[in-house]
Protein backbone atom coordinates (compact mmCIF):
# COMPACT_ATOMS: atom_id res chain seq x y z
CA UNK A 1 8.75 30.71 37.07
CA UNK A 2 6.33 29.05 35.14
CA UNK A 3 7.30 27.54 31.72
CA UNK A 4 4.10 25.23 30.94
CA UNK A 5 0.71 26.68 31.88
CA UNK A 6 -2.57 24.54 30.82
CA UNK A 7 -5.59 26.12 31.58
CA UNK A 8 -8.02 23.38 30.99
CA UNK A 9 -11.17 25.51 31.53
CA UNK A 10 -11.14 26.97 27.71
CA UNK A 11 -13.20 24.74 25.74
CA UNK A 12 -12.39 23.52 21.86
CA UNK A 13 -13.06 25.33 19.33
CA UNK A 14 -15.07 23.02 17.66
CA UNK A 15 -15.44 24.37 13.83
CA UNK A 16 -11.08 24.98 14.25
CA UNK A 17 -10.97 21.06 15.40
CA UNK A 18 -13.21 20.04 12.02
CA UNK A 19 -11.41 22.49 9.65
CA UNK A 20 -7.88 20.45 10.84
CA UNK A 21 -9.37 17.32 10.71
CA UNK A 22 -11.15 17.74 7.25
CA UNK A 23 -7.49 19.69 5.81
CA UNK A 24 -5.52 16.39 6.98
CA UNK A 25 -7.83 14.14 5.39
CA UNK A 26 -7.66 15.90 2.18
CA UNK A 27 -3.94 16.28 2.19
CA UNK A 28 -3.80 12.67 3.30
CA UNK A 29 -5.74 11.90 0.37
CA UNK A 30 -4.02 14.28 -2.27
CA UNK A 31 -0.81 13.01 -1.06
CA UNK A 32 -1.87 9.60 -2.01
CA UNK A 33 -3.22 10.34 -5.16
CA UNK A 34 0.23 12.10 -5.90
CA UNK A 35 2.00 9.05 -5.21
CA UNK A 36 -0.73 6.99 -7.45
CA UNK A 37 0.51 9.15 -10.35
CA UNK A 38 4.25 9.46 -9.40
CA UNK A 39 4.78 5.79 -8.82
CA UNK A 40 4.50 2.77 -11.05
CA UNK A 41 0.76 2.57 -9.95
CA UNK A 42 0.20 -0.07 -6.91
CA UNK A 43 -3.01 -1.07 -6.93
CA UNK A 44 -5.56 0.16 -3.91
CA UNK A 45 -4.71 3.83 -3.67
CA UNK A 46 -7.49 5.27 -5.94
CA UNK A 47 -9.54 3.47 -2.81
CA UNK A 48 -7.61 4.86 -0.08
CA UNK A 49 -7.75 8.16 -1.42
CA UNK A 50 -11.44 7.98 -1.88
CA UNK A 51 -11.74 7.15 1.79
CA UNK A 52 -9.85 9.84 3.07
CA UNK A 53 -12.20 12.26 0.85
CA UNK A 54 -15.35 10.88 1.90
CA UNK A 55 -14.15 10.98 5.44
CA UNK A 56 -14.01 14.56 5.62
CA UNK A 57 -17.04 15.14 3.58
CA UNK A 58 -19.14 13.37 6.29
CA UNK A 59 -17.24 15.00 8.96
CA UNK A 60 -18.69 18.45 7.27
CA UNK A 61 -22.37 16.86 6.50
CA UNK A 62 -22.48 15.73 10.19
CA UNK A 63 -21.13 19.60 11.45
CA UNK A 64 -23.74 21.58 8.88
CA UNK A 65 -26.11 19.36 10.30
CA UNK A 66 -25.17 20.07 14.44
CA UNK A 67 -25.55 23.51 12.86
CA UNK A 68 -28.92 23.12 11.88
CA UNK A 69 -27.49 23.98 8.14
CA UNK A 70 -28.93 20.62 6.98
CA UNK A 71 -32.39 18.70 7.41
CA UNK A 72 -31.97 16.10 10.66
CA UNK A 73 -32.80 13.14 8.37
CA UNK A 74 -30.32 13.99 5.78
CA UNK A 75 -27.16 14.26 8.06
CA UNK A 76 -27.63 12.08 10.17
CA UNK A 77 -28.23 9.21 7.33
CA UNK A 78 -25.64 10.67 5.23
CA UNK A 79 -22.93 11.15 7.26
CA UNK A 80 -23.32 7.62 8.57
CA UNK A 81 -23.22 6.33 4.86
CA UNK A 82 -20.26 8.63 3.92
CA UNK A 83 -18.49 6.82 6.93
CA UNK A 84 -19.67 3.77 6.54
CA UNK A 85 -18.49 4.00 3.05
CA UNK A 86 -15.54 5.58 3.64
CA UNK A 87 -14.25 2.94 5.96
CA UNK A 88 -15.33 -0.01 3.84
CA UNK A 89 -12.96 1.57 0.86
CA UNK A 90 -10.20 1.99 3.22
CA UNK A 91 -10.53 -1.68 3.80
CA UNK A 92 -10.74 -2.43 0.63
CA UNK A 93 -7.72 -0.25 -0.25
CA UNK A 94 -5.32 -1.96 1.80
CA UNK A 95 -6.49 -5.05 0.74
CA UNK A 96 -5.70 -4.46 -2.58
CA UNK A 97 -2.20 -2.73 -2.27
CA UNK A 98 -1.45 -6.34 -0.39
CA UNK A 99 -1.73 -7.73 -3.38
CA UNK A 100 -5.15 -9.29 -2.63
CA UNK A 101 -7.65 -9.38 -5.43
CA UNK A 102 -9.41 -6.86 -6.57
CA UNK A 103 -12.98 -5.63 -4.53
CA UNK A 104 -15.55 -4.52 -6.60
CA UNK A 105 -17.67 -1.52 -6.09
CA UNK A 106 -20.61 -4.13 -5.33
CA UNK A 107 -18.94 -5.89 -2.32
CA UNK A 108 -17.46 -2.68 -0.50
CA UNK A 109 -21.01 -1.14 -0.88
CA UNK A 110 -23.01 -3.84 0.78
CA UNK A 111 -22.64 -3.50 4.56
CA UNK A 112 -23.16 0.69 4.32
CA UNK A 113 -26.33 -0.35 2.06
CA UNK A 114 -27.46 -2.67 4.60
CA UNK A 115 -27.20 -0.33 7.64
CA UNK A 116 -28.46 2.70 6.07
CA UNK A 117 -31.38 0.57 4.90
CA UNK A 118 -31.52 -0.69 8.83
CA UNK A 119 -31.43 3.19 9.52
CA UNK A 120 -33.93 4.41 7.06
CA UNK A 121 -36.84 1.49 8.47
CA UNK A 122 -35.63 1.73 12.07
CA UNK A 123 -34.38 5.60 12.54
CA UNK A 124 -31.74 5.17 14.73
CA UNK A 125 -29.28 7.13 12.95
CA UNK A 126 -31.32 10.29 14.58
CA UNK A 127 -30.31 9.04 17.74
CA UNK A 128 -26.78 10.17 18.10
CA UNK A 129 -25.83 7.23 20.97
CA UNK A 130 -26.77 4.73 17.86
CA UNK A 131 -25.93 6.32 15.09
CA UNK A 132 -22.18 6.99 16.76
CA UNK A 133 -22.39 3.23 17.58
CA UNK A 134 -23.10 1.97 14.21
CA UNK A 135 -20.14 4.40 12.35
CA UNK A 136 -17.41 3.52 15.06
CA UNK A 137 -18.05 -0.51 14.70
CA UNK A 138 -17.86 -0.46 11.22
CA UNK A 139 -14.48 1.59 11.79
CA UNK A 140 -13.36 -0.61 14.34
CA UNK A 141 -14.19 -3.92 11.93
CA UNK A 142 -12.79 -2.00 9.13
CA UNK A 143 -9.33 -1.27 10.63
CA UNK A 144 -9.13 -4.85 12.68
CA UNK A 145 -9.57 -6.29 8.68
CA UNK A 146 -6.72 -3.62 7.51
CA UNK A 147 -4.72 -5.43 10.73
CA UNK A 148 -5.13 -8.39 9.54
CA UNK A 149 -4.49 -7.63 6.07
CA UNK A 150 -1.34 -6.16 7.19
CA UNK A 151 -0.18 -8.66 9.70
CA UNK A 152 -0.93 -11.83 7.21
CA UNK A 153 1.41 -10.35 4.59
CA UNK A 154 4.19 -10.02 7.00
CA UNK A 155 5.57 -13.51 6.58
CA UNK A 156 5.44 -13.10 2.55
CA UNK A 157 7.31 -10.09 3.00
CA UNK A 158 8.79 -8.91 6.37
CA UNK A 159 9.35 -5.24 6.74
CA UNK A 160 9.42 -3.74 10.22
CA UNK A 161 6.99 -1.54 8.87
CA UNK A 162 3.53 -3.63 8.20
CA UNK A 163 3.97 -4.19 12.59
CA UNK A 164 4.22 -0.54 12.88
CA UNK A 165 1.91 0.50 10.60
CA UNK A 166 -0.88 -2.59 12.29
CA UNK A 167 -0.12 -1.12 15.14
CA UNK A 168 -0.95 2.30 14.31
CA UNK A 169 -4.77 1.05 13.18
């Protein structure tokens, strides 16, 4: 008798993958901004909720757009800057609930500025091998600076947790 049966020739739903990606993002982000306004207000979370949001609106620019919903040259260069954006504030989220001092709106918006400027005079956010390129090193900086972030504060205060939690980025 068979108790497990995986038949990997069914393909994923793709628009049921997005909708459960883009509903955990948002109740990541609600949940965060519920905690913002339950708890004695620790700096960063406003950022990190922001993230989360943005995250899931570029996730539905970028599907409208594989849908033909949207003009080529607006997804593509939008859902890289939501992203890009997106990733910078998460950064910049952390960094502030570490205690860090504050990041202004200025600084966290000057590497997506640069690269969608890059993509506007170059166009290679139409090409999806460079535009997936571009969104997944800026996440990969972002989170190896949230590492960091978390890692450097461990010997100013050492919960198990800030290994765990690097570990999960």
């Amino acid at each position: 008798r068979v108790l497990f049966r995986s038949n990997m020739n069914l393909p994923l739903d793709l628009p049921t993958v997005i909708l459960v990606y883009n509903t955990s993002l948002v109740a990541g982000a609600l949940s965060i901004l519920h905690i913002r306004r339950q708890s004695c207000g620790p700096r960063g979370l406003g950022y990190l909720a922001a993230a989360y949001l943005l995250l899931a609106i570029g996730s539905a620019v970028a599907w409208s757009g594989e849908h033909a919903v949207l003009p080529m040259w607006l997804w593509t260069h939008g859902s890289l800057l939501l992203g890009l954006v997106a990733y910078t504030l998460f950064w910049a989220g952390v960094r502030q609930f570490s205690g860090r001092r504050l990041i202004y709106w200025r600084t966290v918006l000057l590497l997506p500025a640069g690269v969608v400027l890059l993509g506007v005079v170059t166009g290679f956010p139409l090409q999806n091998f460079w535009r997936a390129g571009a969104f997944h090193a800026a996440a990969t900086l972002a989170l190896g600076a949230c590492v960091f972030e978390m890692l450097r504060d461990y010997h100013q205060e050492r919960l198990p947790s800030r290994k765990l939690l690097a570990a999960l980025l």
